[in-house]
Protein backbone atom coordinates (compact mmCIF):
# COMPACT_ATOMS: atom_id res chain seq x y z
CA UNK A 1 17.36 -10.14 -7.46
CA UNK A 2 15.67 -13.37 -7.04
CA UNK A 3 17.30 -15.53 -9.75
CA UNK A 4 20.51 -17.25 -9.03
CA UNK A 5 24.00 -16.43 -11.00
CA UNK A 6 25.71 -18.68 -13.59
CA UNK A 7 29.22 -18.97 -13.24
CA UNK A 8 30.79 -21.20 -16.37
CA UNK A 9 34.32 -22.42 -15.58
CA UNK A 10 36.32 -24.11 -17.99
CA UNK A 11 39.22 -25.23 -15.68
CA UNK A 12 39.02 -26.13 -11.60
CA UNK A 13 41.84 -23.56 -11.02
CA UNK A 14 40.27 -20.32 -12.53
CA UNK A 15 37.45 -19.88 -10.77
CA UNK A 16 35.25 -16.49 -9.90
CA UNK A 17 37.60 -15.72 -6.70
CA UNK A 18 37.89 -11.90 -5.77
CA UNK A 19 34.13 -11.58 -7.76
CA UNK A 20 32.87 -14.55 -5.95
CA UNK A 21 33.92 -13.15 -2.62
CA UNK A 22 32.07 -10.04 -3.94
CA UNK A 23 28.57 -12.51 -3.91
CA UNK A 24 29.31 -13.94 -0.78
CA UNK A 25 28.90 -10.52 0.92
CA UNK A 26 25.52 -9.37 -1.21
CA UNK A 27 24.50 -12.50 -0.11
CA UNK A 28 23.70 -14.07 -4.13
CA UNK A 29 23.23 -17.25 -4.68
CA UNK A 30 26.07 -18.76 -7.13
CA UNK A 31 25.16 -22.22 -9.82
CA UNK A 32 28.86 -23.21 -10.59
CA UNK A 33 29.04 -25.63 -13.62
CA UNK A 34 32.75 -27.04 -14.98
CA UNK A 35 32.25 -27.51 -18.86
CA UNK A 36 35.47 -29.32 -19.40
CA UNK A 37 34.23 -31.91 -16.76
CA UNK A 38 31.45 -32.77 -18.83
CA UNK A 39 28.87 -30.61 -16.64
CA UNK A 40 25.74 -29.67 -18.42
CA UNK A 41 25.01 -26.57 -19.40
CA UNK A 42 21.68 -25.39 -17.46
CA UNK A 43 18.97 -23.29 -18.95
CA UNK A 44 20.05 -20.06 -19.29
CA UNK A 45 16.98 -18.55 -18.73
CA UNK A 46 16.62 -19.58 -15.03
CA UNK A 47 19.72 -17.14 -13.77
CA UNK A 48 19.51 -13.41 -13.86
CA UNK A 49 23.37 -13.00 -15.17
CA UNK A 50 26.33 -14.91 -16.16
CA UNK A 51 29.67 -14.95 -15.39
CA UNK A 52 32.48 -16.87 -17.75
CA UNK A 53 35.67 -17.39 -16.53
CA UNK A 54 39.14 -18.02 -18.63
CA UNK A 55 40.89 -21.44 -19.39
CA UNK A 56 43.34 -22.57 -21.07
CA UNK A 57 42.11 -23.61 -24.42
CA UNK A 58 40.72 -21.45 -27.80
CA UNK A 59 37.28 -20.12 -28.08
CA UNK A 60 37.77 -21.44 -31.56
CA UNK A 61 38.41 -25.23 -30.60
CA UNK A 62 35.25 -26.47 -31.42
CA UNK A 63 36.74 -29.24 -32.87
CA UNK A 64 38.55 -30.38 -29.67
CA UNK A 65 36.44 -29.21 -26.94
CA UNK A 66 32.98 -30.03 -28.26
CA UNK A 67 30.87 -27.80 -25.42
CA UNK A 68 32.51 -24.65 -26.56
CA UNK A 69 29.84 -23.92 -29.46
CA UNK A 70 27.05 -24.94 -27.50
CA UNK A 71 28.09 -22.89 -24.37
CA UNK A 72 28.63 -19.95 -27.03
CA UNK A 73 25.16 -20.27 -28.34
CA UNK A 74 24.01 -20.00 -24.56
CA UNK A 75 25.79 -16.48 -24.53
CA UNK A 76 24.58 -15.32 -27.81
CA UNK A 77 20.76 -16.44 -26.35
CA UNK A 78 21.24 -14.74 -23.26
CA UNK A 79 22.91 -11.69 -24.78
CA UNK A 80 19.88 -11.67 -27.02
CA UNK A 81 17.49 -11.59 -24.13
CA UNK A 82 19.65 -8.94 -22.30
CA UNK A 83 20.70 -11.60 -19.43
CA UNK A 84 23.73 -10.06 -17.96
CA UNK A 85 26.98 -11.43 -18.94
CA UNK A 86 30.62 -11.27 -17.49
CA UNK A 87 33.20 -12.39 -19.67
CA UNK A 88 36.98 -12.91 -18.29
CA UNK A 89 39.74 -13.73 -19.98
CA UNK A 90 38.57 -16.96 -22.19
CA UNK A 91 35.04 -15.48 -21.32
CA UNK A 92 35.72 -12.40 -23.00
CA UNK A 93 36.88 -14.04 -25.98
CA UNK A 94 34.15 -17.03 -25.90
CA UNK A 95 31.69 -13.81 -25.54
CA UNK A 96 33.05 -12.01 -28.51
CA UNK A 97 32.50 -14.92 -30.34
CA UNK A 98 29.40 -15.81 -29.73
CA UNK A 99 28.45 -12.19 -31.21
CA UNK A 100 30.06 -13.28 -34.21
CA UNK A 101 33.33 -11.32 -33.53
CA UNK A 102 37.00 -13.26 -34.42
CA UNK A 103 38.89 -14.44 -31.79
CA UNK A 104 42.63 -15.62 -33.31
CA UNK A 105 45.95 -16.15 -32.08
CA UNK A 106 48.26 -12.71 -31.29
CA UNK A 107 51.12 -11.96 -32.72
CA UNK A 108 52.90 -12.78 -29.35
CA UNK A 109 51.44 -13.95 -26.13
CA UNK A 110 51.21 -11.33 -23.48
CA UNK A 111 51.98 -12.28 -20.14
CA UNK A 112 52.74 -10.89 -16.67
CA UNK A 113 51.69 -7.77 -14.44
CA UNK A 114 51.24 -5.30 -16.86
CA UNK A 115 49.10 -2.38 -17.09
CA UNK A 116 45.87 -1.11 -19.01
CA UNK A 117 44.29 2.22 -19.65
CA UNK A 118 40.58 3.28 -19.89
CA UNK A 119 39.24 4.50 -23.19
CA UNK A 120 37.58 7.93 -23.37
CA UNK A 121 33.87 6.27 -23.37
CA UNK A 122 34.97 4.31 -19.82
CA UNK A 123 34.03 7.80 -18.37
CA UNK A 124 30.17 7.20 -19.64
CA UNK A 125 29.92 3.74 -18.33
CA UNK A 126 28.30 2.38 -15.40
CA UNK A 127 30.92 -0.29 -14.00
CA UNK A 128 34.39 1.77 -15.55
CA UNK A 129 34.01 5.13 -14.84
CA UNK A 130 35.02 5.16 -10.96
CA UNK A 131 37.83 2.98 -11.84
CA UNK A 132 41.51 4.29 -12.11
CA UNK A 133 42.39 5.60 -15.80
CA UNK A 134 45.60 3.51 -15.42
CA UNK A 135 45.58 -0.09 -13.46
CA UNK A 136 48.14 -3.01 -13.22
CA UNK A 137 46.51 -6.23 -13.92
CA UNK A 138 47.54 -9.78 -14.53
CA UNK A 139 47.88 -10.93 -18.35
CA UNK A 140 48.19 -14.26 -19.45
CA UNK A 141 46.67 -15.15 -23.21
CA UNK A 142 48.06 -15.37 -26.64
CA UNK A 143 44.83 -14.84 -27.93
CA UNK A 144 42.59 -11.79 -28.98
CA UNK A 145 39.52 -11.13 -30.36
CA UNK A 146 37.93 -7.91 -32.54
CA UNK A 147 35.08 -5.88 -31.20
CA UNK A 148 31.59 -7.17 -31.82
CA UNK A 149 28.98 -4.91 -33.56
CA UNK A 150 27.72 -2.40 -31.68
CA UNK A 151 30.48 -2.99 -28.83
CA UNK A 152 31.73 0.37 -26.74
CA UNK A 153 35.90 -0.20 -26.16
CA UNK A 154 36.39 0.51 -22.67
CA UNK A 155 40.06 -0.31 -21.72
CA UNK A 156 43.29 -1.28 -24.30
CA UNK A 157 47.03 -2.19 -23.24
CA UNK A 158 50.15 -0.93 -25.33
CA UNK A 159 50.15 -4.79 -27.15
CA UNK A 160 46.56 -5.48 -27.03
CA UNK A 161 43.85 -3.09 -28.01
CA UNK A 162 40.78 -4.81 -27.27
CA UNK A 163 41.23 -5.25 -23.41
CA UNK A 164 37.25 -4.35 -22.30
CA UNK A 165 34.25 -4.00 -24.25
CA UNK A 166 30.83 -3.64 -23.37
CA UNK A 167 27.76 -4.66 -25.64
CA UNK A 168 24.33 -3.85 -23.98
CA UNK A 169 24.34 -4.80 -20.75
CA UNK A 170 27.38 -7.92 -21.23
CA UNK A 171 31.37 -7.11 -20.56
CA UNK A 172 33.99 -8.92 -21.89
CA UNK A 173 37.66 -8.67 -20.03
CA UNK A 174 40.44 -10.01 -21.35
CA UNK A 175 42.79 -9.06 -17.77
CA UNK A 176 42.84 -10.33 -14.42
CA UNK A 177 42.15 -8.21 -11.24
CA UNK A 178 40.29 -11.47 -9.56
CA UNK A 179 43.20 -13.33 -9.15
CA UNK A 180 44.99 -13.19 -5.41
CA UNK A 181 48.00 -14.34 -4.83
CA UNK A 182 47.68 -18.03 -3.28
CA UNK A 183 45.38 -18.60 -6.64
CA UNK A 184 48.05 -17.47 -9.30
CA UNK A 185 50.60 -20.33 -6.65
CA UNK A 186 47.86 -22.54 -7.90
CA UNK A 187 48.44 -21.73 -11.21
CA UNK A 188 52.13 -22.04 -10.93
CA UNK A 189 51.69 -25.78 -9.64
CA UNK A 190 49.73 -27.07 -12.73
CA UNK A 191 52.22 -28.25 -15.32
CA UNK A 192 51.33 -26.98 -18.66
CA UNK A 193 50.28 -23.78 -16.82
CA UNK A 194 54.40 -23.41 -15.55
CA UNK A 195 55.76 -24.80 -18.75
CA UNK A 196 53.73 -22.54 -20.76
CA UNK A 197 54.74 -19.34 -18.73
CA UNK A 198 58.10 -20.21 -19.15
CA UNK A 199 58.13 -20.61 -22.36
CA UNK A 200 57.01 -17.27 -22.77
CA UNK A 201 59.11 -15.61 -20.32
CA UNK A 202 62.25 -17.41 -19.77
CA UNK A 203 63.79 -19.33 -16.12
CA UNK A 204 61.96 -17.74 -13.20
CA UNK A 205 59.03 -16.50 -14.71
CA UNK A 206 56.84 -17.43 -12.18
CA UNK A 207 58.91 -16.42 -9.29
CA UNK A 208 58.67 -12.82 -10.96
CA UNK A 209 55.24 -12.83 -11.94
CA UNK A 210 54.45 -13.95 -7.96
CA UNK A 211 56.55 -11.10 -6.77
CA UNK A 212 54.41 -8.27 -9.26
CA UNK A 213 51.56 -9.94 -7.78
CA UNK A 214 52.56 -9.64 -4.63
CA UNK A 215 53.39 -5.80 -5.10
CA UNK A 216 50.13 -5.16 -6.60
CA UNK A 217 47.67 -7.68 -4.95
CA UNK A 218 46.42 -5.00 -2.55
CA UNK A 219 45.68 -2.56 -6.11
CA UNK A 220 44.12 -5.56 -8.04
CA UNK A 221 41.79 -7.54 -5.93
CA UNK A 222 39.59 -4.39 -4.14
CA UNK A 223 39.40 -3.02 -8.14
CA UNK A 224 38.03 -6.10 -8.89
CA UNK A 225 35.38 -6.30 -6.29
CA UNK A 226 34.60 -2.54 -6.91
CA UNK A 227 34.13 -3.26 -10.95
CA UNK A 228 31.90 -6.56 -10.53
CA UNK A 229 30.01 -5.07 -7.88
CA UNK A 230 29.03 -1.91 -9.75
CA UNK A 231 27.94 -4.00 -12.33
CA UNK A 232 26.00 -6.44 -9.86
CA UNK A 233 24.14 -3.09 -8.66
CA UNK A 234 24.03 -0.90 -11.61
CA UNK A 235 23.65 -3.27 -14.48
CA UNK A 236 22.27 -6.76 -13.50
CA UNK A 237 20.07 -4.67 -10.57
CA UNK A 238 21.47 -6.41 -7.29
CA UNK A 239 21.30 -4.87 -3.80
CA UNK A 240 23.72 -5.12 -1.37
CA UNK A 241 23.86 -7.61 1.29
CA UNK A 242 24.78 -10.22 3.54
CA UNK A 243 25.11 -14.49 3.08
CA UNK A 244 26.39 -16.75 1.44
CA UNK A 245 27.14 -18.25 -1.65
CA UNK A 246 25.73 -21.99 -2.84
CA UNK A 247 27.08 -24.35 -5.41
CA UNK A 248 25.73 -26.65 -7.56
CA UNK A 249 26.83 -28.53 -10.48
C-alpha cells in the first residue's frame, strides 16, 4: 500500500487510538487533520482509505459546524471511487449521511459498557466474521442513523439497531472498542463530556463507566485491533509490518 491513510478527527480527545496503534505496527503512514480546528480537508484522492472518528456534535449541524457538509461530500466522493472508509461513532453517522441515509436524535441516549451482537450476514464478511457473536463495547451517542442503500447490517444492540453496516468496501460503527482506559479518563476530564454523562446516568457515572472499562479493557482493545486490521489486509489491501506512524495536519 503506497498511499498514506486519512484519519478525520473532529475533537483532540477522540482520536484513532487502539486502530492507530494497529498502523504503527504495519508500519502505515497516518495524515491526521482536526476539522473543528479549522484544518483543511486534503484531497481525498491522494490516501488509499479513510478513517473518521466520533465527536461530540450532529452529523446534521451543518448550520453550526460549517465543514461537516463539505467533509461529507469528501466521503460520498471517496465512497464513490471505492476509497476505503472507516466510520466510528460520529463517523458512522457522518458516513451514513453522506450516502444520503438520516441520521436523527434517539429516543434516549445510550451510554455505558454495553453489549452488541453480530447479524447473520457478519458471518459472510471479511472484517466481522472472526469476531465474537456477542462483545461488550463502549456506547456513548444519542444519535442514530438508518441504513444507506445497498448497506449489509452487520451488528445491532437491544436499543439501537443499526450498530455496523457495511456498503462496498466502507464500515460505519457506531461503538467503541478503540478506546483504552487512560483515553475514556480523558474524556471524563473535559467538561461538557462529564456533565453530559451525568446527565444521562446520574452521580458517579463516570466512576462506573471507568470501572466496566476497566473489566473489559483487555476484551475491547485486542477486538479492535483484530477488526481494523482485517480490514487494513482484507479490504483496503495492506500487508503487515513494522514502523511507524507520521502526522501531518
Amino acid at each position: 500500500m503506497d498511499s498514506p491513510l486519512l484519519a478525520l478527527q473532529h475533537i483532540a480527545c477522540e482520536p484513532p487510538a487502539a486502530f492507530e496503534d494497529e498502523l504503527h505496527e504495519r508500519g502505515l503512514e497516518l495524515v491526521r487533520v482536526e476539522l473543528d480546528e479549522g484544518e483543511p480537508l486534503p484531497d481525498w484522492r491522494e490516501f488509499g482509505a479513510i478513517v473518521v472518528m466520533g465527536g461530540p456534535m450532529g452529523a446534521y449541524e451543518d448550520a453550526v459546524h460549517p465543514w461537516l457538509e463539505p467533509e461529507k461530500r469528501l466521503l460520498r466522493e471517496a465512497v464513490s471511487a471505492d476509497v476505503p472508509v472507516w466510520g466510528v461513532c460520529l463517523g458512522a453517522q457522518l458516513l451514513a449521511a453522506a450516502l444520503g441515509a438520516r441520521v436523527y436524535k434517539g429516543d434516549a441516549p445510550e451510554v455505558g459498557m454495553l453489549p452488541v451482537e453480530l447479524e447473520p450476514a457478519a458471518s459472510a464478511d471479511p472484517v466481522f466474521a472472526a469476531a465474537p457473536r456477542r462483545f461488550p463495547t463502549l456506547q456513548w451517542h444519542g444519535d442514530t442513523f438508518e441504513l444507506p442503500d445497498g448497506a449489509t447490517l452487520l451488528a445491532s444492540s437491544p436499543a439501537y439497531a443499526n450498530q455496523a453496516f457495511r456498503v462496498g468496501r466502507s464500515y460505519g460503527i457506531q461503538f467503541h472498542v478503540e478506546v483504552t482506559l487512560d483515553l475514556a479518563t480523558q474524556w471524563g476530564e473535559v467538561p461538557a463530556y462529564a456533565e453530559s454523562l451525568e446527565q444521562t446516568l446520574g452521580p458517579g457515572a463516570l466512576e462506573r463507566l471507568l470501572a466496566g472499562l476497566a473489566a473489559s479493557e483487555a476484551t475491547t482493545v485486542p477486538l479492535a485491533r483484530a477488526l481494523f486490521g482485517r480490514w487494513l489486509e482484507r479490504v483496503v489491501g495492506a500487508e503487515a509490518g513494522a514502523g511507524t506512524v507520521s502526522q501531518t495536519g
